[in-house]
N, C-alpha and C. Protein backbone atom coordinates (compact mmCIF):
# COMPACT_ATOMS: atom_id res chain seq x y z
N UNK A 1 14.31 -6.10 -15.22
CA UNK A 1 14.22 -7.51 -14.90
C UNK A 1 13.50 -8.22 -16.05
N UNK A 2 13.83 -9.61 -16.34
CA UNK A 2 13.46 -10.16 -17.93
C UNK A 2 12.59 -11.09 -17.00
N UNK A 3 12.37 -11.44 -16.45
CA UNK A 3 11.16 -12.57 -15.52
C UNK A 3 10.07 -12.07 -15.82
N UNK A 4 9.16 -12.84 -16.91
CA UNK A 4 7.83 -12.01 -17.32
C UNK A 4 7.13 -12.84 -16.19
N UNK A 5 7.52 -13.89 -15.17
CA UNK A 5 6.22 -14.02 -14.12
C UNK A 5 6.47 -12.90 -13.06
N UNK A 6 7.23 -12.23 -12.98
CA UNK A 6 7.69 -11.30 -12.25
C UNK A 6 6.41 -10.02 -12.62
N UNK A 7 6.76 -9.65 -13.41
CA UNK A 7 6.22 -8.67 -14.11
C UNK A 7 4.32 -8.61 -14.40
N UNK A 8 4.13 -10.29 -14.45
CA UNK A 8 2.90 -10.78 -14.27
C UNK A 8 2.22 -10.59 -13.06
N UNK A 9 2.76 -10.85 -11.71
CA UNK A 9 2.44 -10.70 -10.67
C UNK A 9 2.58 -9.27 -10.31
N UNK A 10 3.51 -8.30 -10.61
CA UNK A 10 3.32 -7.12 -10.53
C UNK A 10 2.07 -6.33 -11.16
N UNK A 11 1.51 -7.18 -12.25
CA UNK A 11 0.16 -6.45 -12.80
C UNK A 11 -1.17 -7.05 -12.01
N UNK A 12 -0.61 -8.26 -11.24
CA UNK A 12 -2.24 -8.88 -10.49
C UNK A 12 -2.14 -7.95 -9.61
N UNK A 13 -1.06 -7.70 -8.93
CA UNK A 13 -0.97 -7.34 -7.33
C UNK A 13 -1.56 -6.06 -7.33
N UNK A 14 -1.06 -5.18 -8.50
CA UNK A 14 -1.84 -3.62 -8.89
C UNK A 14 -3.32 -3.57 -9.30
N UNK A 15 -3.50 -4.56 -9.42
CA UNK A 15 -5.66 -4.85 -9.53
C UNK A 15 -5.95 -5.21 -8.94
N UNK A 16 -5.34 -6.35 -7.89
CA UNK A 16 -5.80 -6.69 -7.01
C UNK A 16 -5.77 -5.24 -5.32
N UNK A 17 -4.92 -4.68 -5.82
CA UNK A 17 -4.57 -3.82 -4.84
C UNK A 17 -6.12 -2.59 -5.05
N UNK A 18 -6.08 -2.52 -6.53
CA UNK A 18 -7.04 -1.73 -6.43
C UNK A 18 -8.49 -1.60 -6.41
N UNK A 19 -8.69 -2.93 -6.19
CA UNK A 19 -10.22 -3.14 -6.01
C UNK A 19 -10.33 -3.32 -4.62
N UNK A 20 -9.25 -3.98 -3.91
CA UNK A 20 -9.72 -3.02 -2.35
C UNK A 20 -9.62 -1.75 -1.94
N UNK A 21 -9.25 -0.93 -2.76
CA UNK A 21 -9.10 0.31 -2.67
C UNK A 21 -10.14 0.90 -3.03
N UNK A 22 -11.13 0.73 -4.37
CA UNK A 22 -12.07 0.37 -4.20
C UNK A 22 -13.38 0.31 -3.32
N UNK A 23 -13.07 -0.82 -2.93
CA UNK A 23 -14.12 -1.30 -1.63
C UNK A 23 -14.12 0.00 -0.47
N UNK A 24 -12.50 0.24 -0.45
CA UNK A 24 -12.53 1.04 0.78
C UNK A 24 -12.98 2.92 1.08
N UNK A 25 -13.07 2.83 -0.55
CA UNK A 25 -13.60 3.86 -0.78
C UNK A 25 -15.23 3.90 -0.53
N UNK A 26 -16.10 3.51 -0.88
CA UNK A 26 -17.41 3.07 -0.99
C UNK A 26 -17.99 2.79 0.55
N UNK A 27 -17.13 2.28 1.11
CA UNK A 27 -17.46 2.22 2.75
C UNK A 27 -16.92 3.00 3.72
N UNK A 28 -15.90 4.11 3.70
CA UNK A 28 -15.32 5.35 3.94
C UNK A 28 -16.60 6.17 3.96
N UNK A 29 -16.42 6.60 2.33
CA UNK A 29 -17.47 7.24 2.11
C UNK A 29 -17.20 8.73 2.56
N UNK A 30 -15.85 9.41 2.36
CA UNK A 30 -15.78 10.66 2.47
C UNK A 30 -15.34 11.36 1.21
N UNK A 31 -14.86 12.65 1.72
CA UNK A 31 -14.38 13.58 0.09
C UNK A 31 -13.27 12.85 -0.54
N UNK A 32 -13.05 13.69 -1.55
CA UNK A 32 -11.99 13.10 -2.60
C UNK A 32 -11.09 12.88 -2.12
N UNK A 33 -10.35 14.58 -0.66
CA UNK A 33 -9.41 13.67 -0.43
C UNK A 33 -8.86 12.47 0.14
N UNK A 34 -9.94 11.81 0.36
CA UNK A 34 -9.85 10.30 1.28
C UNK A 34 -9.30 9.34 0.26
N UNK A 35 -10.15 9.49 -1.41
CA UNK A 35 -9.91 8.99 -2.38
C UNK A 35 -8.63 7.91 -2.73
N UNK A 36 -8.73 6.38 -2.69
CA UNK A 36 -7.40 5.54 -2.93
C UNK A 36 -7.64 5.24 -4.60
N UNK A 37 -6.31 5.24 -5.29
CA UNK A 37 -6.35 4.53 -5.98
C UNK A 37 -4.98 3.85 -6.36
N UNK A 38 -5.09 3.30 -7.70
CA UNK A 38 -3.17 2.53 -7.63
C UNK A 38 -3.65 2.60 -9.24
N UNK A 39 -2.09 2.85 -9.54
CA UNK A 39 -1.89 3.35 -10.75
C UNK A 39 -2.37 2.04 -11.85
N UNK A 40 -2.49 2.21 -13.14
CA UNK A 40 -2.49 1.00 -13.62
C UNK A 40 -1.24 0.61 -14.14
N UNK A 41 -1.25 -0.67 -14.09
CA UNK A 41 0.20 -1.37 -14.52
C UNK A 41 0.02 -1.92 -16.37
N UNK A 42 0.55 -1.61 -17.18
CA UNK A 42 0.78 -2.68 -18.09
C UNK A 42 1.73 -3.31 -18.67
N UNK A 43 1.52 -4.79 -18.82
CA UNK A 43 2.50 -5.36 -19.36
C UNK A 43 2.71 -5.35 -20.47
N UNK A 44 4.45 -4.73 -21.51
CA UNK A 44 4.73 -4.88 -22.61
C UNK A 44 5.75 -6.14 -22.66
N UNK A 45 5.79 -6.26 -23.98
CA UNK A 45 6.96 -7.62 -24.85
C UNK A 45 7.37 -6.46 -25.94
N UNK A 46 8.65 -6.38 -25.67
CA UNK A 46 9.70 -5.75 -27.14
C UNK A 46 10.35 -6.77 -27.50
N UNK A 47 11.03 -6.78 -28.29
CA UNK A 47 12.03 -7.43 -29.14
C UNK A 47 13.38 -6.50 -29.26
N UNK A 48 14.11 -7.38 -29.04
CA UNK A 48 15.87 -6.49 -28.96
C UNK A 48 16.83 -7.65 -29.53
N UNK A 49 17.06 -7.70 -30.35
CA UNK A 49 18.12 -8.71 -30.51
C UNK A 49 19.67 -8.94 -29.52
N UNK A 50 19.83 -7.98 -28.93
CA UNK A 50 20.77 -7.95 -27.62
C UNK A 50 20.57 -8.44 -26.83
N UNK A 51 19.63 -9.32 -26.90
CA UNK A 51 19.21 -10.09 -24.99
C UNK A 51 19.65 -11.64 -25.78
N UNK A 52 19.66 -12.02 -27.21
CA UNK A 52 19.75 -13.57 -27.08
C UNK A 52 18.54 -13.85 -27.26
N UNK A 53 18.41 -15.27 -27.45
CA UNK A 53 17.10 -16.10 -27.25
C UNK A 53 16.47 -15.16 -28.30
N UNK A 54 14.77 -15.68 -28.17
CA UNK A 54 14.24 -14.89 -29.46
C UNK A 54 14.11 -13.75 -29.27
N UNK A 55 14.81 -12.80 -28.56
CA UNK A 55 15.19 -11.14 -28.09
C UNK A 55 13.88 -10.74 -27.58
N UNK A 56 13.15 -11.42 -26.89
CA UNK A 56 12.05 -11.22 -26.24
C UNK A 56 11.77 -10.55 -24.68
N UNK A 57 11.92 -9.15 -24.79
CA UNK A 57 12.43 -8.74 -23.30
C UNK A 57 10.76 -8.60 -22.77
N UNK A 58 10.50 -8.62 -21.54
CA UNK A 58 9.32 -7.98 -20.63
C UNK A 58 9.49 -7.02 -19.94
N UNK A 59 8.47 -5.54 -19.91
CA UNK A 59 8.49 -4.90 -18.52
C UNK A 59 7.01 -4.30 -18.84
N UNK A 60 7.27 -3.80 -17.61
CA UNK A 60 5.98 -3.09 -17.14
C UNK A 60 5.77 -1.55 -17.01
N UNK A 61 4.82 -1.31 -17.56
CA UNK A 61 4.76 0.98 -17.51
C UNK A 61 4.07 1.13 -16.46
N UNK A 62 3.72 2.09 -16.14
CA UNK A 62 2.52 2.90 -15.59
C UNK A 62 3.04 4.41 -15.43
N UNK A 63 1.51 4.91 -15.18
CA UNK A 63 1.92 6.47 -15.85
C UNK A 63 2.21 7.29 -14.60
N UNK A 64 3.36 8.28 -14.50
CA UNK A 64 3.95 8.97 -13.88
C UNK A 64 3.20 9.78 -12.82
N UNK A 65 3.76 9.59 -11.78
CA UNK A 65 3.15 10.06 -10.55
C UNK A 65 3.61 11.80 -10.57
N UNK A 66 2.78 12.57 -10.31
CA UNK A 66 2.77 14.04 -10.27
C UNK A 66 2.36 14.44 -8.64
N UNK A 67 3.82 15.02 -7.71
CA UNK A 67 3.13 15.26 -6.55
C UNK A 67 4.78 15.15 -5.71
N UNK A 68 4.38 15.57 -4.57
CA UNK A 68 5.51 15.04 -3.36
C UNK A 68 5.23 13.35 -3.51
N UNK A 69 6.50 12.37 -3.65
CA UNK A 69 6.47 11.26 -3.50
C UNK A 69 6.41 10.76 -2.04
N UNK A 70 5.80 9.61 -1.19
CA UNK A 70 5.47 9.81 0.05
C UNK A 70 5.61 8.30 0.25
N UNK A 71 6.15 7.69 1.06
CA UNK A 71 6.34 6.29 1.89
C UNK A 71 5.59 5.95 2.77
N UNK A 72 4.36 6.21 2.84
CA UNK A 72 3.37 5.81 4.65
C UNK A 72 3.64 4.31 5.49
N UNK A 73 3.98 3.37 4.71
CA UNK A 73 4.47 2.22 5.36
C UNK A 73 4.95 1.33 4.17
N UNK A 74 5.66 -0.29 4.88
CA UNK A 74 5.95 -0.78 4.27
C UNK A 74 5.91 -1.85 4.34
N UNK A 75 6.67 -3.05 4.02
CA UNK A 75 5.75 -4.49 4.15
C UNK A 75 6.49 -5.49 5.69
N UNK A 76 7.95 -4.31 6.44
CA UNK A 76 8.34 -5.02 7.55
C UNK A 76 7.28 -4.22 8.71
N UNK A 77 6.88 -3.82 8.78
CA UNK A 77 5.95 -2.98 10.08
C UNK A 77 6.54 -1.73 10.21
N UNK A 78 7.51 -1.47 9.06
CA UNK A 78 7.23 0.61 9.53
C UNK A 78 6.44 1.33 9.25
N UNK A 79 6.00 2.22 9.64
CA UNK A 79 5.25 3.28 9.79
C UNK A 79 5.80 4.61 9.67
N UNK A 80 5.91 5.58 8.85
CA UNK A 80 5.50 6.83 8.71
C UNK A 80 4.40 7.76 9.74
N UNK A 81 5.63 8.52 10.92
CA UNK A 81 4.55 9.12 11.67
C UNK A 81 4.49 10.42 10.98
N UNK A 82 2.97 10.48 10.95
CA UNK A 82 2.17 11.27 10.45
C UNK A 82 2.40 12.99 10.63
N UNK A 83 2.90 12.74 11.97
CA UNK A 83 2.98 14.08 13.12
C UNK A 83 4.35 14.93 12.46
N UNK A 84 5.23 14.50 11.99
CA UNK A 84 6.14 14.95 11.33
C UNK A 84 7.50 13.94 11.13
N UNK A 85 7.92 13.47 12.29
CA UNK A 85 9.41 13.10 12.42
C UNK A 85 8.46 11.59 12.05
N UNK A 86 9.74 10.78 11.10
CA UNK A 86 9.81 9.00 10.46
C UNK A 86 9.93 8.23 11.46
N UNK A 87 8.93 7.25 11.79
CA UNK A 87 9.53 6.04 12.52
C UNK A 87 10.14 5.58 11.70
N UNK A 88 11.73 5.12 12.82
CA UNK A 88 12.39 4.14 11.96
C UNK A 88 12.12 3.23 12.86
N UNK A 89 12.23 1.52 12.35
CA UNK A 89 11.70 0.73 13.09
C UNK A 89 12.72 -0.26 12.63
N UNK A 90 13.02 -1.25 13.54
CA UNK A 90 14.64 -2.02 13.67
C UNK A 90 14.07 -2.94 12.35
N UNK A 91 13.20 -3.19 11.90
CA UNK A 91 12.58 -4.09 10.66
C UNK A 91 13.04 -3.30 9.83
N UNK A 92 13.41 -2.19 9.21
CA UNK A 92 13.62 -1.30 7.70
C UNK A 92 13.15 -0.29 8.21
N UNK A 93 13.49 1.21 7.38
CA UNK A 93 12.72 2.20 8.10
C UNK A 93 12.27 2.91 6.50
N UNK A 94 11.08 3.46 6.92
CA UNK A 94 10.28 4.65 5.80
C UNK A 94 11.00 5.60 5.48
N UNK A 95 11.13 6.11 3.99
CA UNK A 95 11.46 7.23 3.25
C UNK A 95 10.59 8.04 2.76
N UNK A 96 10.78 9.25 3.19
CA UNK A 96 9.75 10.22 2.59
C UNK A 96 10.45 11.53 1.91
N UNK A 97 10.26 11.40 0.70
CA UNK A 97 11.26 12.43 0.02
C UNK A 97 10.26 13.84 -0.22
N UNK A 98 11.71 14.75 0.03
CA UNK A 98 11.05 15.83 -0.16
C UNK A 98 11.45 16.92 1.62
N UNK A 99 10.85 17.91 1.72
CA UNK A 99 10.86 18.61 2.80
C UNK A 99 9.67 18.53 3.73
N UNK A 100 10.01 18.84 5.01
CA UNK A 100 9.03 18.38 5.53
C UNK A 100 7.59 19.54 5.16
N UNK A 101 6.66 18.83 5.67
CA UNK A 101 5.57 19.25 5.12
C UNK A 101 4.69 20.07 6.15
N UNK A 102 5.03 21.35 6.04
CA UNK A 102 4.62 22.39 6.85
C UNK A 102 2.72 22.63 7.42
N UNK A 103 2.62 21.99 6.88
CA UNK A 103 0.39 22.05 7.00
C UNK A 103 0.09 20.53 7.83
N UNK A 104 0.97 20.17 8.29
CA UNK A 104 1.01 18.90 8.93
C UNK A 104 0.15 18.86 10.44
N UNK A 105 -0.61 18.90 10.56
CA UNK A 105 -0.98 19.56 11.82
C UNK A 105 -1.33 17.81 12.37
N UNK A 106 -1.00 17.66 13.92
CA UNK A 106 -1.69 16.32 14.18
C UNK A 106 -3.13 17.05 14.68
N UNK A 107 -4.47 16.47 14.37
CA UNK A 107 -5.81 16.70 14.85
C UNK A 107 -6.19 15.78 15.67
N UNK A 108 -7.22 16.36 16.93
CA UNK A 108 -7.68 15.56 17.56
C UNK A 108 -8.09 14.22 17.06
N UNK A 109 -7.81 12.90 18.11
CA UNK A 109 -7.95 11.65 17.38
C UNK A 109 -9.30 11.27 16.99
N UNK A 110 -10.31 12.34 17.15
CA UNK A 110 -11.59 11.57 16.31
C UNK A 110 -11.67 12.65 14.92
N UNK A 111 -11.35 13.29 14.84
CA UNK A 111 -11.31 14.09 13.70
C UNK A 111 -10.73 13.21 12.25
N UNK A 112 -11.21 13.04 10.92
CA UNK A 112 -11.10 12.46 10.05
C UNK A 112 -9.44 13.32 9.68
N UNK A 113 -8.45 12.53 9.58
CA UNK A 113 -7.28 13.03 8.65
C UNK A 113 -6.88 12.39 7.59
N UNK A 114 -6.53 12.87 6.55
CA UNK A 114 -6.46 12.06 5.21
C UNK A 114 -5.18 11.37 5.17
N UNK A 115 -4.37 11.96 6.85
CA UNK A 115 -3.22 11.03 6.51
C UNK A 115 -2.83 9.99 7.50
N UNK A 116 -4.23 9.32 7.76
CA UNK A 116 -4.65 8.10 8.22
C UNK A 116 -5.48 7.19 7.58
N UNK A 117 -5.46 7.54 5.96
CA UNK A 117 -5.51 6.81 4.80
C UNK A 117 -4.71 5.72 5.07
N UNK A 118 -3.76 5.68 4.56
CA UNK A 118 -2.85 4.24 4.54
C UNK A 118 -2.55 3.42 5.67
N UNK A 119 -2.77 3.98 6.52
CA UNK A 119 -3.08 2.83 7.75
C UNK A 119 -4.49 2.40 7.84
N UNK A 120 -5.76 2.90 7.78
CA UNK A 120 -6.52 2.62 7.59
C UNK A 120 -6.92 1.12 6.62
N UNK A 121 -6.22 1.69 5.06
CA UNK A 121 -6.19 1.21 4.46
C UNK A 121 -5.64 -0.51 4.51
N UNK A 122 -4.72 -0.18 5.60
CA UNK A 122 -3.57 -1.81 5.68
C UNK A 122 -4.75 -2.22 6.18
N UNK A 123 -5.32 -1.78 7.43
CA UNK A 123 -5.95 -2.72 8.16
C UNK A 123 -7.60 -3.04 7.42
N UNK A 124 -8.19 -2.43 6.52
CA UNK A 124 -9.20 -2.54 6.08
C UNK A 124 -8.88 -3.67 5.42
N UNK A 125 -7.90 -4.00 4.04
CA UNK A 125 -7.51 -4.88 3.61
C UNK A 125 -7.49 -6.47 4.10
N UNK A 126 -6.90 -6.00 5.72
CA UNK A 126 -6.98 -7.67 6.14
C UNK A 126 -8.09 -7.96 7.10
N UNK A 127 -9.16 -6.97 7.56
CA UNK A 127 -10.80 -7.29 7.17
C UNK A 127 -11.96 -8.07 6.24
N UNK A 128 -10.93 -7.11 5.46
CA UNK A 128 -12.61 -7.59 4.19
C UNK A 128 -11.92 -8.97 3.74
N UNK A 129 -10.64 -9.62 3.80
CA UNK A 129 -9.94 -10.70 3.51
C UNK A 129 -9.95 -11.90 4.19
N UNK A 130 -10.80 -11.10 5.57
CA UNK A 130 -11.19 -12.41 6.69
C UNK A 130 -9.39 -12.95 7.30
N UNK A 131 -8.29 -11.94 7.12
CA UNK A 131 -7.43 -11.92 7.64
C UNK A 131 -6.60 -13.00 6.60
N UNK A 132 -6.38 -12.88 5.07
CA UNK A 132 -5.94 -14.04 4.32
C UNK A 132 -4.98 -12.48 3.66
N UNK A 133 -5.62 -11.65 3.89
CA UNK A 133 -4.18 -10.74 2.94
C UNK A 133 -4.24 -9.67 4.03
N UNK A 134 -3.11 -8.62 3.07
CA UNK A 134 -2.57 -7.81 3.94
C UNK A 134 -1.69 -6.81 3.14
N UNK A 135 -2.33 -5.37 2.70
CA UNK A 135 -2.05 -4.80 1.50
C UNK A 135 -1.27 -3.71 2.87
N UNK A 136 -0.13 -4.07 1.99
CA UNK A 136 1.07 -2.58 2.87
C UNK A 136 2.08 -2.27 1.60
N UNK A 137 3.15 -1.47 2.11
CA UNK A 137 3.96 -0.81 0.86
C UNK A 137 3.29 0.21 0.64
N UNK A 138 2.27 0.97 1.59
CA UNK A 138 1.55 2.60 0.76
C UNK A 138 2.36 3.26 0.62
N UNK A 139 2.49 3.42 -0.82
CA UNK A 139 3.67 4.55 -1.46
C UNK A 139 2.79 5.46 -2.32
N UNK A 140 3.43 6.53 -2.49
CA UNK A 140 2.37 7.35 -4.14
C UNK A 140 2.80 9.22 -3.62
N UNK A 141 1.54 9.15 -4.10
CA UNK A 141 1.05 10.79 -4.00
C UNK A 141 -0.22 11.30 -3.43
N UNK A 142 -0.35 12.47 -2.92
CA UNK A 142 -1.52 12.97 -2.04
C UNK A 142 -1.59 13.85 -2.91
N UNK A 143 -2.73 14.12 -3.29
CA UNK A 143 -3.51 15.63 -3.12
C UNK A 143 -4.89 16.02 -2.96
N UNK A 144 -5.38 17.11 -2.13
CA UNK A 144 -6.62 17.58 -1.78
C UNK A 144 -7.47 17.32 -2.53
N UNK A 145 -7.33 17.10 -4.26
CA UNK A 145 -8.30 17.29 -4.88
C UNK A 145 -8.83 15.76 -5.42
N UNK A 146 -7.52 15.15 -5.61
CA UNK A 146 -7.87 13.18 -5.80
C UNK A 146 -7.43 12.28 -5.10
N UNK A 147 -6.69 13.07 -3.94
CA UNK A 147 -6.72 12.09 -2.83
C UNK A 147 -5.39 11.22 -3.32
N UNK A 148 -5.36 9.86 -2.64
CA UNK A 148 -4.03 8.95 -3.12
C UNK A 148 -4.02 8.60 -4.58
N UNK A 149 -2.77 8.65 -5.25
CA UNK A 149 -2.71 7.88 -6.24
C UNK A 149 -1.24 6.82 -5.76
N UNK A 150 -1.42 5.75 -5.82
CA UNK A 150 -0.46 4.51 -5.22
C UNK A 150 0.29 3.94 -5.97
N UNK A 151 1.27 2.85 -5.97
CA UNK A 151 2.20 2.15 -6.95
C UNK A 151 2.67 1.68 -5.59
N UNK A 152 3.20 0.26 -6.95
CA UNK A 152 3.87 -0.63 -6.08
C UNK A 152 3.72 -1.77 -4.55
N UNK A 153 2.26 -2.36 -4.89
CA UNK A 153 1.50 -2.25 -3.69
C UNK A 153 2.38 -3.72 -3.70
N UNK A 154 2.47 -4.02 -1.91
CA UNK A 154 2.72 -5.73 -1.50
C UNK A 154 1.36 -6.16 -0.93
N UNK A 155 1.26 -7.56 -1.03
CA UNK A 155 0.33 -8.32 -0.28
C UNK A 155 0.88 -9.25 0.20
N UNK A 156 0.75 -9.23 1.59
CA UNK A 156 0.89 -10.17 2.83
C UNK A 156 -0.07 -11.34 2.76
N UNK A 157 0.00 -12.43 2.12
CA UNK A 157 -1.01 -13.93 1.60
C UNK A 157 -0.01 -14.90 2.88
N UNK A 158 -1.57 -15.16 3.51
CA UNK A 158 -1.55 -16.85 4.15
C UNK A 158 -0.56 -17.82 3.47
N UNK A 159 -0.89 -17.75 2.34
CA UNK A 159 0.38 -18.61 1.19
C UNK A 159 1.45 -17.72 1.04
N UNK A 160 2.25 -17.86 1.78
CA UNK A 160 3.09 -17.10 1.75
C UNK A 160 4.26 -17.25 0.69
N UNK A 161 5.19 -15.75 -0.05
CA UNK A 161 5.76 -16.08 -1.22
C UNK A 161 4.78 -16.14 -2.64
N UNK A 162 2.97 -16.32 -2.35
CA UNK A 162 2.38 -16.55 -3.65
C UNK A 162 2.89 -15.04 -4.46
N UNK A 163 2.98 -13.94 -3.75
CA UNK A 163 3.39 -12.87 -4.50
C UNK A 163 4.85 -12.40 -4.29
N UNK A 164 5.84 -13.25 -4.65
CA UNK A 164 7.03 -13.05 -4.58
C UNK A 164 7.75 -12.81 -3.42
N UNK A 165 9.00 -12.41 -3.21
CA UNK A 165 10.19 -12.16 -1.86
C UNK A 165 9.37 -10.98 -0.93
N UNK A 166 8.60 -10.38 -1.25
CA UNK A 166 8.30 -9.09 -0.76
C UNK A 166 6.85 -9.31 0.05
N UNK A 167 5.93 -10.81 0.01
CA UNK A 167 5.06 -11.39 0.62
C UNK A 167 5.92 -11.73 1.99
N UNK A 168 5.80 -11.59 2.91
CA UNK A 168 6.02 -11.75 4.32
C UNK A 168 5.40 -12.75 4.92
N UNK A 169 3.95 -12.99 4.09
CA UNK A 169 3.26 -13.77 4.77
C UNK A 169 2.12 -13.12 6.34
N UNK A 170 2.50 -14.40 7.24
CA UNK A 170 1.85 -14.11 7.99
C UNK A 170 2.69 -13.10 8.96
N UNK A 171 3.75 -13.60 9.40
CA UNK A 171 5.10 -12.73 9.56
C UNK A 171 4.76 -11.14 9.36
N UNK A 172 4.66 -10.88 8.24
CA UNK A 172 4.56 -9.48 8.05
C UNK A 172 2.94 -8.95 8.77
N UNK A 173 2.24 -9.59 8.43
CA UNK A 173 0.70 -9.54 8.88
C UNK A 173 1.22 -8.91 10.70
N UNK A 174 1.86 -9.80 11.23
CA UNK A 174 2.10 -9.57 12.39
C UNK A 174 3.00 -8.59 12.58
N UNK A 175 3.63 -8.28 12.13
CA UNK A 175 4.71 -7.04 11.95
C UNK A 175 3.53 -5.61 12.31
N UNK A 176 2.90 -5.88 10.93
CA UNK A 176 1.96 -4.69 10.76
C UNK A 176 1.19 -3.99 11.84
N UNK A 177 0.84 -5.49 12.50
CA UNK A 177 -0.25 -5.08 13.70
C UNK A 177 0.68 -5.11 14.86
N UNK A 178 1.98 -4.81 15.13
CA UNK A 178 3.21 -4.80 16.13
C UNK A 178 3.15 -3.24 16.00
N UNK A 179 2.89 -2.99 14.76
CA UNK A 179 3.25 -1.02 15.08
C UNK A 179 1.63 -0.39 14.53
N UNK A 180 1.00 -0.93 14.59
CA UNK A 180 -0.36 -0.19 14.07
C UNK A 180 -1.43 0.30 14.94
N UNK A 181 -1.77 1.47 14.78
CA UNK A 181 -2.54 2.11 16.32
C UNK A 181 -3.96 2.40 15.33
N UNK A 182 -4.90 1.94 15.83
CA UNK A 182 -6.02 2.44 15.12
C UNK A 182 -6.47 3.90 14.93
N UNK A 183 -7.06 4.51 13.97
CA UNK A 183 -7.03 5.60 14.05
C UNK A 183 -8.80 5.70 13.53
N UNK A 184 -9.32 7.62 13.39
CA UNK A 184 -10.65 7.41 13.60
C UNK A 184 -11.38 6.78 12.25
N UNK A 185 -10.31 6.45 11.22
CA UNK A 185 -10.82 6.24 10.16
C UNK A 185 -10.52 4.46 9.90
N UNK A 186 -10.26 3.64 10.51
CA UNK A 186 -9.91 2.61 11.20
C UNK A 186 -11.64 2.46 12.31
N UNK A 187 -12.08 3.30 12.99
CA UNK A 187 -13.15 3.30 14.11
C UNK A 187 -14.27 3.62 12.78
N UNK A 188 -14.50 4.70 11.86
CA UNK A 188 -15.36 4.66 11.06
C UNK A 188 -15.57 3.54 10.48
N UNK A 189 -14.85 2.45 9.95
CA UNK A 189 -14.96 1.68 8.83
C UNK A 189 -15.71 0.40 9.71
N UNK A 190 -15.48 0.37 11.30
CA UNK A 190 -15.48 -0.26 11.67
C UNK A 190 -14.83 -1.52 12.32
N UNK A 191 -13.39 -1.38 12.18
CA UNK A 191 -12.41 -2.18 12.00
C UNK A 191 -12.19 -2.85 13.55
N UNK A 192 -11.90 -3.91 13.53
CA UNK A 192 -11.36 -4.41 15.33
C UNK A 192 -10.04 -4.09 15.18
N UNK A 193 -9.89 -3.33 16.55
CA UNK A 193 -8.28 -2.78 17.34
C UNK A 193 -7.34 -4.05 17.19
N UNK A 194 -7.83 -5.29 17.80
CA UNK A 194 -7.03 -6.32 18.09
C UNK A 194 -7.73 -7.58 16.77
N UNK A 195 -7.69 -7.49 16.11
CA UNK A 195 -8.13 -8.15 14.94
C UNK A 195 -7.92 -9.98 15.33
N UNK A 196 -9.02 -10.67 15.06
CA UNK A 196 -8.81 -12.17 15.06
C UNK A 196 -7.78 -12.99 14.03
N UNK A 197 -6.86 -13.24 14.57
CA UNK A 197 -6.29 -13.83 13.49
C UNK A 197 -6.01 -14.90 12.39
N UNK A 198 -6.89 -14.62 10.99
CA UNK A 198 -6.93 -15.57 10.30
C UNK A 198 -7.77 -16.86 10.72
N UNK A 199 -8.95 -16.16 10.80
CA UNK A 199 -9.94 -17.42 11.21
C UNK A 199 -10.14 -18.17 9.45
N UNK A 200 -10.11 -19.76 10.00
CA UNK A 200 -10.32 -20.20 8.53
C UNK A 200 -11.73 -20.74 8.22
């Protein structure tokens, strides 16, 4: 895609994504594998004389994800059940590539599981935001030893559209919390079950 505001907003949304990730680490406060992060994005400018104009193309890198690639949710309200089998949900449904994942055990619901990270995570996001965003799209990689590494994050903004077709808005905000069950890492952080919505 040649839209360098495109490409611009794809590098806020990845810093912005990761300083609540960030935050949510620091107030978690467990092992590595709890660990969020999101890849870094950067923006290049080449030159190609094949595009026309002053052959000024834009895109964006970031460095290669190493791991089972994994879908935990996305920005219409699906969910990735954890337990093994995909919610599909009449909004879009989650992809999780790869075989299923044999160490999958569901644990009692107060027991910390690392793969109640990304739900956690959605709803921590539209906490500490006072309910103005709403970080979904957890995509990436797991592992025991660094925990998430992420890409491609959406944010659900009050201003809806400020971050392109894939902002839902409030819409999606509500989507999210249509399929979202709190979990114990959701109860650690402190989070409300039924969240106030968007107090201004």
């Amino acid at each position: 895609m040649r839209d360098r505001n495109f490409h611009v907003t794809s590098c806020r949304l990845s810093s912005e994504a990761e300083a609540i990730a960030q935050l949510f680490n620091r107030r978690l406060a467990l092992s590595d594998e709890f660990h969020v992060s999101f890849v870094q994005v950067t923006l290049y400018t080449v030159r190609d004389s094949s595009y026309g104009g002053d052959g000024r193309v834009p895109f964006v890198a970031e460095p290669e994800l190493e791991g089972r690639f994994t879908k935990w949710n996305n920005n219409n309200g699906g969910v990735a059940d954890v337990c093994g089998a995909l919610a599909r949900l009449s909004m879009g449904g989650i992809i999780e590539e790869g075989d299923e994942d044999e160490d999958r055990d569901c644990e009692p619901a107060e027991t910390f599981n690392h793969l109640d990270v990304p739900a956690a995570l959605s709803h921590f996001s539209f906490s500490v935001s006072h309910g103005r965003k709403l970080l979904c799209d957890i995509q990436g990689v797991h592992n025991a030893s660094d925990g998430f590494t992420l890409t491609d994050p959406v944010l659900h903004t009050l201003s809806k559209r400020r971050n392109g077709s894939t902002d839902k808005g409030e819409e999606g905000m509500n989507r999210f919390f249509a399929t979202h069950e709190c979990n114990a890492l959701c109860r650690r952080l402190g989070l409300n079950p039924e969240p106030p919505y968007h107090d201004n």
